[in-house]
C-alpha atoms as a PDB file:
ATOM      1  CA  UNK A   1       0.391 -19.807   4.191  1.00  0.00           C
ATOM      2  CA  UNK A   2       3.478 -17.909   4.873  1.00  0.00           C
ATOM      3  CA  UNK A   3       3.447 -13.799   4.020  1.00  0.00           C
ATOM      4  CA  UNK A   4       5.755 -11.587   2.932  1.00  0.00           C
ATOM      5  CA  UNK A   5       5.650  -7.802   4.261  1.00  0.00           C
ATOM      6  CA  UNK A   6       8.476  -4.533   3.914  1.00  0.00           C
ATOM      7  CA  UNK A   7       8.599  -2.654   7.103  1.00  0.00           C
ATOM      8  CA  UNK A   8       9.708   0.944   7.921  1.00  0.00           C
ATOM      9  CA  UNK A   9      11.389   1.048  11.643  1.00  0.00           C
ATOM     10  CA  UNK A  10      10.785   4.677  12.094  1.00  0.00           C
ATOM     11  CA  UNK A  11      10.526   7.398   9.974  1.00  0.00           C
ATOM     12  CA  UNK A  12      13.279   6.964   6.997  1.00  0.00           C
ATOM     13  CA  UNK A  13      14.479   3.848   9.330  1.00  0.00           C
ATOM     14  CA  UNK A  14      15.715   5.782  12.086  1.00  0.00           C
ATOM     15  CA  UNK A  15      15.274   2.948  13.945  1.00  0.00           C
ATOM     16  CA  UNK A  16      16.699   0.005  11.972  1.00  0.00           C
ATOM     17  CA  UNK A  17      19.798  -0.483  13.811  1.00  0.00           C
ATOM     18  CA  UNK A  18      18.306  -0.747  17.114  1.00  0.00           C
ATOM     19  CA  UNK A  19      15.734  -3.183  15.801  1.00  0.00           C
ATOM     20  CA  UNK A  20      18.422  -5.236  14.673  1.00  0.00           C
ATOM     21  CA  UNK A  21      20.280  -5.440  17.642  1.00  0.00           C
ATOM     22  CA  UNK A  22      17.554  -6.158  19.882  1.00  0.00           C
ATOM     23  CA  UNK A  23      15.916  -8.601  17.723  1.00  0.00           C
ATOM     24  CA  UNK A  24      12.196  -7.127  16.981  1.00  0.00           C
ATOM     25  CA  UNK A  25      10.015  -5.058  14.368  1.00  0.00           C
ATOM     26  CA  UNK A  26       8.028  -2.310  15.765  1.00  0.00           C
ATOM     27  CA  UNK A  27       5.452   0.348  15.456  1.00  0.00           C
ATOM     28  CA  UNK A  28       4.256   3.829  17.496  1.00  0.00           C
ATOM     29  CA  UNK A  29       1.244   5.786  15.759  1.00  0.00           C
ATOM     30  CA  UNK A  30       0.581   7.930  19.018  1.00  0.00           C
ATOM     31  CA  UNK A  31      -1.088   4.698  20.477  1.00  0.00           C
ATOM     32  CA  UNK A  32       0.209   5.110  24.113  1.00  0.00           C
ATOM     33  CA  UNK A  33      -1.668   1.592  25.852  1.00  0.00           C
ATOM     34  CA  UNK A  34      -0.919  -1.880  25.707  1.00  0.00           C
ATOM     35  CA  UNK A  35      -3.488  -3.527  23.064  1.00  0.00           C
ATOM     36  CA  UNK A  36      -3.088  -7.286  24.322  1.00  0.00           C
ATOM     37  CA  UNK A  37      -6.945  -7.234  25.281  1.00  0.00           C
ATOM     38  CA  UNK A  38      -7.729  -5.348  21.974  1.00  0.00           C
ATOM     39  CA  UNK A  39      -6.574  -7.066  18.605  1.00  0.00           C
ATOM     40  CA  UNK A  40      -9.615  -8.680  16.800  1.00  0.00           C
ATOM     41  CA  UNK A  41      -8.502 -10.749  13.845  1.00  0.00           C
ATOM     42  CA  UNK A  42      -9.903  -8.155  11.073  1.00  0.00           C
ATOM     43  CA  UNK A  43      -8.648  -4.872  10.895  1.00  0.00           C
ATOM     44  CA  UNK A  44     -11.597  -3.030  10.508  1.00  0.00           C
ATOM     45  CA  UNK A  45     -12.877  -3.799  13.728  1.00  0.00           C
ATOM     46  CA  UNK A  46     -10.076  -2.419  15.353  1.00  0.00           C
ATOM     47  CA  UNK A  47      -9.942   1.053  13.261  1.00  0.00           C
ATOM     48  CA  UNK A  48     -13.418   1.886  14.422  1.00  0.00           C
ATOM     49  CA  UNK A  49     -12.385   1.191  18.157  1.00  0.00           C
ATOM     50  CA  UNK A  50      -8.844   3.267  17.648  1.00  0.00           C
ATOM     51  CA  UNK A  51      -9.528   5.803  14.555  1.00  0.00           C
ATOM     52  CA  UNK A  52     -11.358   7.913  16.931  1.00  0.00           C
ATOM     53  CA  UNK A  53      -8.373   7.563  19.843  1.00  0.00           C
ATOM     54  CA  UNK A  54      -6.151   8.469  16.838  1.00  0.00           C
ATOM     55  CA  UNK A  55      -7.955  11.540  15.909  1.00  0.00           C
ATOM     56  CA  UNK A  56      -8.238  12.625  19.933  1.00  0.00           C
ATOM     57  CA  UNK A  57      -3.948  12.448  20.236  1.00  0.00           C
ATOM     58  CA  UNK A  58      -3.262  13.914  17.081  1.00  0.00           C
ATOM     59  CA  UNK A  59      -5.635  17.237  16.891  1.00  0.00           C
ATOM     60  CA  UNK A  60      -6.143  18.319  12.857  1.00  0.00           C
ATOM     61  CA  UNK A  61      -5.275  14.705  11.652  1.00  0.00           C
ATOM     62  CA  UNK A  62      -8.168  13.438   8.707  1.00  0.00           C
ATOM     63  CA  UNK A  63     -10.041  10.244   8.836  1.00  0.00           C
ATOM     64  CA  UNK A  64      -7.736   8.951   6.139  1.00  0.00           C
ATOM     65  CA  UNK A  65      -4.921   9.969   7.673  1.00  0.00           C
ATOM     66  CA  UNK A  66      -5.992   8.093  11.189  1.00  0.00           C
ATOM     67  CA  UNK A  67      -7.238   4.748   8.938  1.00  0.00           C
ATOM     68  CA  UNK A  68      -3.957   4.577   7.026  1.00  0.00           C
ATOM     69  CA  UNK A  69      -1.946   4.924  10.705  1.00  0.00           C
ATOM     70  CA  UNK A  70      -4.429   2.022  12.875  1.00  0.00           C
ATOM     71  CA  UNK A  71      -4.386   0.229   9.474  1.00  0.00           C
ATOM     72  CA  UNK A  72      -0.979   0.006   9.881  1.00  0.00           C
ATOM     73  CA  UNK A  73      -0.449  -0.716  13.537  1.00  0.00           C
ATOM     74  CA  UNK A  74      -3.052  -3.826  13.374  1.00  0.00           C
ATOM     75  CA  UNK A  75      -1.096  -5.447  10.753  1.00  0.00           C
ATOM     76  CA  UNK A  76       2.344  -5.144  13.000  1.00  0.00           C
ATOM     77  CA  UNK A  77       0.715  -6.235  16.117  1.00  0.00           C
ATOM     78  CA  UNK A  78      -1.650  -8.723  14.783  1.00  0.00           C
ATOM     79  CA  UNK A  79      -1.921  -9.178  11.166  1.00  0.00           C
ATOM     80  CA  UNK A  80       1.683 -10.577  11.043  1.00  0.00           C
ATOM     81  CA  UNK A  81       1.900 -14.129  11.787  1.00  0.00           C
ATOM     82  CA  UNK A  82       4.617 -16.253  13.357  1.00  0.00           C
ATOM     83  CA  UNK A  83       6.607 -17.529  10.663  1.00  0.00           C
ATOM     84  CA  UNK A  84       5.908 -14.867   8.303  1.00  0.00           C
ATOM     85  CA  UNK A  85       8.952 -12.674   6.478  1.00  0.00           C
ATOM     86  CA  UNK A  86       9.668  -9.524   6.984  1.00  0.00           C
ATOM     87  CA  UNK A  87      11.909  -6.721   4.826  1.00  0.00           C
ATOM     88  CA  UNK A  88      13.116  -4.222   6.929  1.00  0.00           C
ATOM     89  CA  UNK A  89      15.450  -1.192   4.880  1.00  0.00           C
ATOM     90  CA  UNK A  90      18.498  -0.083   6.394  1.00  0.00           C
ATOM     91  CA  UNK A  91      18.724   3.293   4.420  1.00  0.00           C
ATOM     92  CA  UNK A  92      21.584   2.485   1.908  1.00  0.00           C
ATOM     93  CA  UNK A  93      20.096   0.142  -0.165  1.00  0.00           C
ATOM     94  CA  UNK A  94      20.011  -2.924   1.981  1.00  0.00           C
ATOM     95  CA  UNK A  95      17.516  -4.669   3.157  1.00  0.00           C
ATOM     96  CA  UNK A  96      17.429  -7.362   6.616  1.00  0.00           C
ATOM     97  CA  UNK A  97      15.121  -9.862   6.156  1.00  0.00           C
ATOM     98  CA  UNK A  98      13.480 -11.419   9.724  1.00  0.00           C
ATOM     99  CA  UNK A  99      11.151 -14.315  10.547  1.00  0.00           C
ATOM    100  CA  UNK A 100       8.454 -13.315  12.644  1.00  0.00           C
ATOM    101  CA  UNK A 101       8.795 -15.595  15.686  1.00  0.00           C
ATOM    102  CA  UNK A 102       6.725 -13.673  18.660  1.00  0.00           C
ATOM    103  CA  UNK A 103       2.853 -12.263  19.498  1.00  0.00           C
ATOM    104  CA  UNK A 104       2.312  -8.691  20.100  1.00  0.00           C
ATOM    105  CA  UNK A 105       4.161  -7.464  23.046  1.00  0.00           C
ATOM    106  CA  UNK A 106       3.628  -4.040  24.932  1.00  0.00           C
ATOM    107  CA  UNK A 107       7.117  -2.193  25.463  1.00  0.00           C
ATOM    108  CA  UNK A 108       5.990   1.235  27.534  1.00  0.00           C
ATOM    109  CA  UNK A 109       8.172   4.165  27.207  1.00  0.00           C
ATOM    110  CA  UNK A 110      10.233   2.742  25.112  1.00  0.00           C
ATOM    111  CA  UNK A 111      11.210   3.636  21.108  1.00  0.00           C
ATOM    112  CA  UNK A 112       8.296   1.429  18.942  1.00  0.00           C
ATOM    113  CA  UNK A 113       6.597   0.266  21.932  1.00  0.00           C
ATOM    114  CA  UNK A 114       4.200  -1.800  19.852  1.00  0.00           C
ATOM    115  CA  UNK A 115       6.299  -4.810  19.371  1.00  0.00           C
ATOM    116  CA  UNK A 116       6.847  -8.242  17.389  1.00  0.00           C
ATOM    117  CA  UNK A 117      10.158 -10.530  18.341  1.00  0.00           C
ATOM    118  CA  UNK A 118      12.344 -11.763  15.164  1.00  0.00           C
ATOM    119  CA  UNK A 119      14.858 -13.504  14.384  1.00  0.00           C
ATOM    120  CA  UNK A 120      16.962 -11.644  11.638  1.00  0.00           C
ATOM    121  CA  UNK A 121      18.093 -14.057   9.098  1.00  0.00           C
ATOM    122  CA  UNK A 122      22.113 -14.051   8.164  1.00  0.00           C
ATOM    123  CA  UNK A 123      20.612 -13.105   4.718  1.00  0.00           C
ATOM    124  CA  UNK A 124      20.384  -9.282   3.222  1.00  0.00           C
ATOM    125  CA  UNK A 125      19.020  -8.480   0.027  1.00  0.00           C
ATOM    126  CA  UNK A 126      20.285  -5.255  -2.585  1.00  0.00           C
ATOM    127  CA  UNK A 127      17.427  -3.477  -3.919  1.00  0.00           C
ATOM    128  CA  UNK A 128      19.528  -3.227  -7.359  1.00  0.00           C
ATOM    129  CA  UNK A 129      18.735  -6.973  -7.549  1.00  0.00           C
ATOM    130  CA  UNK A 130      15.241  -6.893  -7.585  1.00  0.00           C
ATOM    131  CA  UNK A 131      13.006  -6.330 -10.472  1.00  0.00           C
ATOM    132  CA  UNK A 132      11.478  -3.006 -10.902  1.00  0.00           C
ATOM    133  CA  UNK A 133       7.945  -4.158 -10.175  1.00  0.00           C
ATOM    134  CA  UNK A 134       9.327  -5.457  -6.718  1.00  0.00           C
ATOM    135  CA  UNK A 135      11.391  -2.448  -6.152  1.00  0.00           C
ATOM    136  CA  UNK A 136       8.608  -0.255  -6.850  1.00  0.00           C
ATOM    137  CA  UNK A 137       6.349  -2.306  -3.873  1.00  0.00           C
ATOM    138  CA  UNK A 138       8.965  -2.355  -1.637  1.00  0.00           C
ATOM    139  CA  UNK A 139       9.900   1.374  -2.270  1.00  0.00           C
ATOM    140  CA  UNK A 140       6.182   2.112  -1.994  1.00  0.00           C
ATOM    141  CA  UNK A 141       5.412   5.222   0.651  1.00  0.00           C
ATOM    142  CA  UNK A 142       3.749   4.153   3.688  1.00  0.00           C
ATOM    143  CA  UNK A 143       4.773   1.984   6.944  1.00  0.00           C
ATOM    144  CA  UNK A 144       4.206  -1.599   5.649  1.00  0.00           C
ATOM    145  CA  UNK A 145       3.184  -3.146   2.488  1.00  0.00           C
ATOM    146  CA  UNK A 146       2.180  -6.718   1.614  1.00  0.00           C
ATOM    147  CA  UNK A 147       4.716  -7.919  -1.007  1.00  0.00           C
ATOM    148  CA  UNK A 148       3.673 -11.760  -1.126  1.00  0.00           C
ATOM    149  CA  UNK A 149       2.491 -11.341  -5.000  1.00  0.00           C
ATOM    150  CA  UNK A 150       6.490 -11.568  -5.607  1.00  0.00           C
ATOM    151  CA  UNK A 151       6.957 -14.796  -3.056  1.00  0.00           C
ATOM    152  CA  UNK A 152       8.720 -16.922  -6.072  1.00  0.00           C
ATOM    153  CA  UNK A 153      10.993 -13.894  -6.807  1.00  0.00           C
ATOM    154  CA  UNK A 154      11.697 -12.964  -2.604  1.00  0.00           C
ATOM    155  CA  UNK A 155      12.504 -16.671  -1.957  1.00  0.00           C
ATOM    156  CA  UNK A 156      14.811 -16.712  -4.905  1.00  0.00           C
ATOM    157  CA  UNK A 157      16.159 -13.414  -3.341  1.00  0.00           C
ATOM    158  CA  UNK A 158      16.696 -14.654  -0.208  1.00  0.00           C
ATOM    159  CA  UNK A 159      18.516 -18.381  -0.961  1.00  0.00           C
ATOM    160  CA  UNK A 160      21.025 -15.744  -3.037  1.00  0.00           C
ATOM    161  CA  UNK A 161      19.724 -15.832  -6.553  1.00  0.00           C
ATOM    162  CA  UNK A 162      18.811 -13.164  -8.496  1.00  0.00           C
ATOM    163  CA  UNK A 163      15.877 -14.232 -10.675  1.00  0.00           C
ATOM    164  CA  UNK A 164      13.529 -10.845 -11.329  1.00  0.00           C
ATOM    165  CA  UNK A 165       9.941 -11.783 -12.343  1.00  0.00           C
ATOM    166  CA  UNK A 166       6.649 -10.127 -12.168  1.00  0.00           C
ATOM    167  CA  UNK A 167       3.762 -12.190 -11.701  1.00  0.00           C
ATOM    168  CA  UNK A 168       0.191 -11.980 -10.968  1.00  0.00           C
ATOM    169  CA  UNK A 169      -2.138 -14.399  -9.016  1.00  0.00           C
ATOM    170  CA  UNK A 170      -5.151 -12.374  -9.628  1.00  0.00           C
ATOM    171  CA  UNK A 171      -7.508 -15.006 -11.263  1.00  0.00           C
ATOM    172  CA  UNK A 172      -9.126 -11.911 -12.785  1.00  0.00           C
ATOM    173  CA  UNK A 173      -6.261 -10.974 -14.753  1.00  0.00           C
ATOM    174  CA  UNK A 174      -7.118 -11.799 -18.429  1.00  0.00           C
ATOM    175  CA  UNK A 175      -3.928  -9.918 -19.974  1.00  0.00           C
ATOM    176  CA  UNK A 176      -0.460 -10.875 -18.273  1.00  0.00           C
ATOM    177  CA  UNK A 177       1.154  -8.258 -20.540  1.00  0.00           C
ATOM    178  CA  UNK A 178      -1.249  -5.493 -19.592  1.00  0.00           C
ATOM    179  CA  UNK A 179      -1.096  -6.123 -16.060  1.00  0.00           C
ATOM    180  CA  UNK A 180       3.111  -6.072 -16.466  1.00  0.00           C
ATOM    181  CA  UNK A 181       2.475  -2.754 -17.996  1.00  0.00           C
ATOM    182  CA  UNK A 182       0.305  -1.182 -15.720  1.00  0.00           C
ATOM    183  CA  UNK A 183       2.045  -2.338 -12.819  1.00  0.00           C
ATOM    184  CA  UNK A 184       4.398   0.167 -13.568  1.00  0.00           C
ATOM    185  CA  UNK A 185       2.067   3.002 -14.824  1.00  0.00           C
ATOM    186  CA  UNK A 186       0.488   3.022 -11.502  1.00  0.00           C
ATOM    187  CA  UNK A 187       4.335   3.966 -10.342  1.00  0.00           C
ATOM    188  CA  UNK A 188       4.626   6.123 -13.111  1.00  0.00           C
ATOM    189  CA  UNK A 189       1.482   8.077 -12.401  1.00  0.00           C
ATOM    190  CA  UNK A 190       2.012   8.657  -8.912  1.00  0.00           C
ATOM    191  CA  UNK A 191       5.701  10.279  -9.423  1.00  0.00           C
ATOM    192  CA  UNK A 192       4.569  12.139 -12.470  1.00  0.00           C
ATOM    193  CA  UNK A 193       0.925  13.341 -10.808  1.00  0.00           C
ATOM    194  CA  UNK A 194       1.529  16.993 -11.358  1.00  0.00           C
ATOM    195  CA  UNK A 195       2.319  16.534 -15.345  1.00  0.00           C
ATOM    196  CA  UNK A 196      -0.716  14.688 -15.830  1.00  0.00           C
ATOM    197  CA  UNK A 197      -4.351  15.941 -16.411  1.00  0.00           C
ATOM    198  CA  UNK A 198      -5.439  15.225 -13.096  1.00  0.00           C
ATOM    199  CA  UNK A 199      -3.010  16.895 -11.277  1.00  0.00           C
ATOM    200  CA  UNK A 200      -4.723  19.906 -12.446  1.00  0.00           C
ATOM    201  CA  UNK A 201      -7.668  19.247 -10.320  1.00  0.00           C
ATOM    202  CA  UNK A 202      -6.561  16.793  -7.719  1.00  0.00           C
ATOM    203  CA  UNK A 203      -3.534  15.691  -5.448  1.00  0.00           C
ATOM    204  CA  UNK A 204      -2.874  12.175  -4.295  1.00  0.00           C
ATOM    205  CA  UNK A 205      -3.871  11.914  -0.501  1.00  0.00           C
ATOM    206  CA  UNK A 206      -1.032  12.715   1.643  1.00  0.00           C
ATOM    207  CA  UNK A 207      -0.437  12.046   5.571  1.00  0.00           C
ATOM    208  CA  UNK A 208       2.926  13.244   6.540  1.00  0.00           C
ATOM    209  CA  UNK A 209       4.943  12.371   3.857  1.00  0.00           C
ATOM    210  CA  UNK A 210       2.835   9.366   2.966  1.00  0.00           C
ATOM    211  CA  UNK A 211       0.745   8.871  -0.108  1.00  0.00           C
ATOM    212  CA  UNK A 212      -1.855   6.764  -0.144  1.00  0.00           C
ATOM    213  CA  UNK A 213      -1.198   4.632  -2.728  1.00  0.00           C
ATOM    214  CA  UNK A 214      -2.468   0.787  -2.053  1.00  0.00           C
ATOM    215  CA  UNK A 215      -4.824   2.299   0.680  1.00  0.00           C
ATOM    216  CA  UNK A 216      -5.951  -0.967   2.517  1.00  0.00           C
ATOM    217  CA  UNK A 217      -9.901  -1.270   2.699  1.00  0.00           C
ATOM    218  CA  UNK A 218     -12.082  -4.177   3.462  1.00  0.00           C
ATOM    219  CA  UNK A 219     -12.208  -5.683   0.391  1.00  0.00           C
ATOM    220  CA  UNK A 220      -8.699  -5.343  -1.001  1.00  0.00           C
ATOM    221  CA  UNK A 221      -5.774  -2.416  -1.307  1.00  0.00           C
ATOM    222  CA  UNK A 222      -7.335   0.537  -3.881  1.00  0.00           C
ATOM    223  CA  UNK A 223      -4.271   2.051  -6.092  1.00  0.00           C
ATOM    224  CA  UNK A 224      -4.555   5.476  -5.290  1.00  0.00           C
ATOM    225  CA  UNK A 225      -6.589   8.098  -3.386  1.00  0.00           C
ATOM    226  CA  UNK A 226      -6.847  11.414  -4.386  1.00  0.00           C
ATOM    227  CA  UNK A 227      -8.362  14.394  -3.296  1.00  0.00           C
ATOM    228  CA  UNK A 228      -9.408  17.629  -5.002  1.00  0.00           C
ATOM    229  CA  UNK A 229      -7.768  20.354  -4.645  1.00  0.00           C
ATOM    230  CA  UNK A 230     -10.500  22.120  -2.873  1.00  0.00           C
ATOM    231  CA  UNK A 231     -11.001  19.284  -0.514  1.00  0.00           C
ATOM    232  CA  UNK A 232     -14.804  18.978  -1.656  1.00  0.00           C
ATOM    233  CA  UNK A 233     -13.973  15.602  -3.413  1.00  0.00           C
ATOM    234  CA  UNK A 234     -12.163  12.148  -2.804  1.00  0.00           C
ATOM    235  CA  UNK A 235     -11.183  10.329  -6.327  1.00  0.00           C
ATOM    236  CA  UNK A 236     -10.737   6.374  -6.402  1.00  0.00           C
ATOM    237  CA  UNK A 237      -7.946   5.667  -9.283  1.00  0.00           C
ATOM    238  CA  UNK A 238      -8.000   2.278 -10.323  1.00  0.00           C
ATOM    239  CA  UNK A 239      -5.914   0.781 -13.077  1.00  0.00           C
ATOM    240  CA  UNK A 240      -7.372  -2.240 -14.920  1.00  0.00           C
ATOM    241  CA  UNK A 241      -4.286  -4.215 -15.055  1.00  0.00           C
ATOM    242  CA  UNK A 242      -5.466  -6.487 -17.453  1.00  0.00           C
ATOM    243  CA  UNK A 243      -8.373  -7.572 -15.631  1.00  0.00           C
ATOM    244  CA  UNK A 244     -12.175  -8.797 -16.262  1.00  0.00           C
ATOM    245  CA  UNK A 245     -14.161  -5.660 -16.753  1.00  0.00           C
ATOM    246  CA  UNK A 246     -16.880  -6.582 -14.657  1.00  0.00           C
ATOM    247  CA  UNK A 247     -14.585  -7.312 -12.338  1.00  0.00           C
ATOM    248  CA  UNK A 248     -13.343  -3.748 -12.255  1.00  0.00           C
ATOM    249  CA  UNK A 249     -16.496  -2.291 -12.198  1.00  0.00           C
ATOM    250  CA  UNK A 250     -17.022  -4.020  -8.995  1.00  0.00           C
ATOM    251  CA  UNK A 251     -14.463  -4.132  -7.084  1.00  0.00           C
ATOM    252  CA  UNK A 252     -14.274   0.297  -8.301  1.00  0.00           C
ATOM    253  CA  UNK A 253     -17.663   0.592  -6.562  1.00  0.00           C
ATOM    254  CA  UNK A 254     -16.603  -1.511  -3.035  1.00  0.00           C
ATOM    255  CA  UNK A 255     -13.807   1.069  -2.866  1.00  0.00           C
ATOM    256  CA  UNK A 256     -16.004   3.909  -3.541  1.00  0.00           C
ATOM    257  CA  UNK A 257     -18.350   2.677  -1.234  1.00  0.00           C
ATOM    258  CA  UNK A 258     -16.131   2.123   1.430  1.00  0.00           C
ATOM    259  CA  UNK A 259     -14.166   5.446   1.323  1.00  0.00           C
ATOM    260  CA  UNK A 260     -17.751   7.247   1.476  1.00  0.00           C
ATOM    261  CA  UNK A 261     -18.755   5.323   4.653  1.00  0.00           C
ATOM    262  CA  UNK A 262     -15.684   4.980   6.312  1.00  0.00           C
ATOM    263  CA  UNK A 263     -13.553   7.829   5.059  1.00  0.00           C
ATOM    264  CA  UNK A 264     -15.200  10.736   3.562  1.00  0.00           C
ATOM    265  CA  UNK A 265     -15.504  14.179   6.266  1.00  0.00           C
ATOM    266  CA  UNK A 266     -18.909  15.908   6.335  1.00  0.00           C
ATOM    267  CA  UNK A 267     -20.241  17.120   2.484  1.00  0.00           C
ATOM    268  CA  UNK A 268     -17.447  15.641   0.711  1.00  0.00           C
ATOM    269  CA  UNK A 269     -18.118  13.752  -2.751  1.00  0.00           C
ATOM    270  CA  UNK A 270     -16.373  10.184  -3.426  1.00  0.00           C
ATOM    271  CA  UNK A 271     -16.387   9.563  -7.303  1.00  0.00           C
ATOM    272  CA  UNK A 272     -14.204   7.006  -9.242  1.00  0.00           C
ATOM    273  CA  UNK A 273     -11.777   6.990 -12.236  1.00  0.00           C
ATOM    274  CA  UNK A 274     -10.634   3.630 -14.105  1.00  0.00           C
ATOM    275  CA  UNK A 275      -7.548   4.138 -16.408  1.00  0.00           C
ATOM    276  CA  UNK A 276      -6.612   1.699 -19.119  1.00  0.00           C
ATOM    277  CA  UNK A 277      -4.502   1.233 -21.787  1.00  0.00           C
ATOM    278  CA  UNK A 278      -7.135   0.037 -24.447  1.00  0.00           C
ATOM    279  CA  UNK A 279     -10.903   1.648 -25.170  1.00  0.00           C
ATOM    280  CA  UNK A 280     -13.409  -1.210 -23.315  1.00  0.00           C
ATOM    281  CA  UNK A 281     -16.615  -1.537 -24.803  1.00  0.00           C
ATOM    282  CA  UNK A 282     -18.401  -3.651 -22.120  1.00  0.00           C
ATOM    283  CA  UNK A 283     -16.525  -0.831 -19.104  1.00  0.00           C
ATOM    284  CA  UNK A 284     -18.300   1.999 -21.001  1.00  0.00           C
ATOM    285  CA  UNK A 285     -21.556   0.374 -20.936  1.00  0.00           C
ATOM    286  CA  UNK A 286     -21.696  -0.411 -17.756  1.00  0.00           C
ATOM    287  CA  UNK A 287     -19.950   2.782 -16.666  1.00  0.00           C
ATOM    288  CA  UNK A 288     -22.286   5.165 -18.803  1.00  0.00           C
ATOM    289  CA  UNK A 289     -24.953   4.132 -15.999  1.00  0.00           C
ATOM    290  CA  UNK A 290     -22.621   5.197 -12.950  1.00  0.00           C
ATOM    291  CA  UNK A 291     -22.404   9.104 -13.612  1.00  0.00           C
ATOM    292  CA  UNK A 292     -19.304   9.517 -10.421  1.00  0.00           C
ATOM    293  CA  UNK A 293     -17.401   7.323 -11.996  1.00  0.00           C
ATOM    294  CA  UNK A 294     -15.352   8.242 -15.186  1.00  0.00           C
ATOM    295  CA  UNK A 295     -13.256   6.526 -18.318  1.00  0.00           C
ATOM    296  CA  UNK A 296      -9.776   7.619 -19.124  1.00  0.00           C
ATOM    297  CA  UNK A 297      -7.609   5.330 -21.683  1.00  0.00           C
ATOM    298  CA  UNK A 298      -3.867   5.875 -21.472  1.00  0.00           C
ATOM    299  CA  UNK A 299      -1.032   6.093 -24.179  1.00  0.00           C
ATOM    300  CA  UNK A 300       2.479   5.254 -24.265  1.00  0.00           C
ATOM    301  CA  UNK A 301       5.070   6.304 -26.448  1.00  0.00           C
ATOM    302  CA  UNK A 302       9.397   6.944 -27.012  1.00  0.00           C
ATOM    303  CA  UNK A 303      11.222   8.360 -29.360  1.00  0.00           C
ATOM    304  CA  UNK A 304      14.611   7.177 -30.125  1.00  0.00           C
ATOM    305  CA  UNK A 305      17.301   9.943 -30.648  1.00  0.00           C
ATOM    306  CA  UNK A 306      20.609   9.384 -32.225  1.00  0.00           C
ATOM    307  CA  UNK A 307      23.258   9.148 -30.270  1.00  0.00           C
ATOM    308  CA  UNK A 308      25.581  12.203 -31.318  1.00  0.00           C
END
C-alpha cells in the first residue's frame, strides 16, 4: 500500500532546490559510511547498531536525541518504498511532491549523501489549501513525518482539488468528534507548553530545534515527550483522541516501557500523563493501580467580544 511522508532537505530546506534539480530526497545525521550492507527492514534493529555510532560523532548528544536522528535516517534510506509520495517544502509555502522511484544509494562527500532517486511530479501543493489538521502534520518539527492518515485529502490535493478533511483510521477511535478535537489540542499544547501547568515542571524534549512530538517507537508514534526540568524525569503525554480506554491504557504503558528501556540515561524516572477532554470512569480505575502514570481532563472555552 502506497505511503505518504513530508520531508525536510536540510535544515529549514536549505537544500530543496538542489534536490529538485538533481532529482532525489536525502538525509546526513553525521552518518559518514555507505549503509547498503546495513538496512534491516525494522527500524529498531538498526538504531541499536547506529545509536551508539551516533552518540560517538556527536559528543554531548542524548539517547533521544541519537533515536529521533537514526529513526529518521532508516525511514529515508529504507523505510520509504518505491512508489511511495513524498512532500518536500520549499520555504515559501510550497510544497513539491515526488514519487519515490530508487533504493538507497551512497553519495560520499557530497550534500545529503544518504540518498533516494525521485521523480518530482509537475504538481505543487499551497499549504493555505490544506486543512489545519494536515497543516499541522506537515508543519510538525522534525525531519520526516508519516502523513498517510490524510491519503483521501493528499490525493485530492495533488489531482488539484481542494477538499480539507480530517479523518481517522484508528479502529480504536470510538468518538470521531473527540479525536477532531484533540487532534488539534495536541498542536495547541505543544505551542502553548509554557502557559500550561506542566510547563511549570517540564519542557517538551528538544534536539536542536526539534521537539519530539510523534516520537516513533516500536509500537506506534507517542504524542509528546517531555522532560523535567531537572532532567531526573521523562513524561509520556498521550491524548485520548476519542479512543477505547483500555486501549489507552495500553498502548500509554508500551510507550512508557519503551522509553525506559531504550531511552531513559542512568537514574532517570519515565512516568505517564493521559489528557482528555471528558472525566473516564473505567481510565481512573485502571489508572488508580499504575501510581507513574497520572489523569488530567482538559477544558475549552471563548468568549465572544463585540466588535466596536
Amino acid at each position: 500500500m502506497k505511503s505518504y511522508y513530508r520531508l525536510m532537505l536540510g535544515r529549514q530546506s536549505m537544500h530543496a532546490e538542489t534536490c529538485f534539480h538533481g532529482n532525489f530526497i536525502g538525509a546526513n545525521f553525521g552518518i559518514d559510511e555507505d549503509l547498503s550492507q546495513n538496512l534491516p527492514e525494522s527500524w529498531r534493529p538498526f538504531n541499536k547498531m547506529f545509536i551508539p555510532k551516533f552518540i560517538e560523532n556527536n559528543p554531548g548528544k542524548t539517547k533521544v536525541a541519537a533515536g529521533l536522528g537514526c529513526s529518521a535516517l532508516w525511514h529515508v534510506c529504507k523505510g520509504m518504498k518505491n512508489g511511495d509520495l513524498v512532500l518536500c517544502p520549499d520555504c515559501t509555502g510550497i510544497y513539491r511532491v515526488a514519487e519515490v522511484t530508487g533504493d538507497y544509494e551512497y553519495k560520499q562527500g557530497d550534500i545529503l549523501p544518504h540518498r533516494r532517486t525521485v521523480h518530482w511530479l509537475n504538481v505543487t501543493i499551497e499549504r493555505s489549501n490544506m486543512s489545519d489538521a494536515l497543516k499541522n502534520s506537515t508543519g510538525a518539527i522534525g525531519t520526516i513525518s508519516n502523513i498517510s492518515n490524510y491519503q483521501e485529502e493528499l490525493e485530492k490535493l495533488i489531482g488539484g482539488i481542494s477538499a480539507p478533511k480530517l479523518v481517522s483510521t484508528d479502529e480504536t477511535v470510538e468518538d470521531a468528534s473527540t479525536f477532531a478535537l484533540e487532534e488539534h489540542l495536541e498542536h495547541f499544547l505543544v505551542n502553548n507548553w509554557e502557559h500550561t501547568e506542566l510547563g511549570e515542571e517540564y519542557e517538551i524534549y528538544e534536539v536542536d530545534g526539534e521537539r519530539a512530538q510523534q516520537y516513533q517507537t516500536d509500537t506506534g508514534p507517542l504524542d509528546i515527550l517531555a522532560i523535567s526540568k531537572d532532567q531526573r524525569t521523562l513524561l509520556v503525554v498521550e491524548l485520548k483522541k476519542g479512543r477505547a480506554s483500555d486501549a489507552v491504557v495500553g498502548q500509554i504503558l508500551r510507550y512508557m516501557s519503551y522509553v525506559q528501556e531504550e531511552l531513559a540515561e542512568e537514574n532517570q524516572l519515565v512516568k505517564g500523563m493521559v489528557i482528555a477532554h471528558e472525566d473516564d470512569q473505567k481510565m481512573k480505575r485502571a489508572l488508580s493501580m499504575i501510581p507513574t502514570i497520572s489523569f488530567y481532563r482538559y477544558q475549552v472555552s471563548f468568549k465572544l467580544l463585540p466588535n466596536d
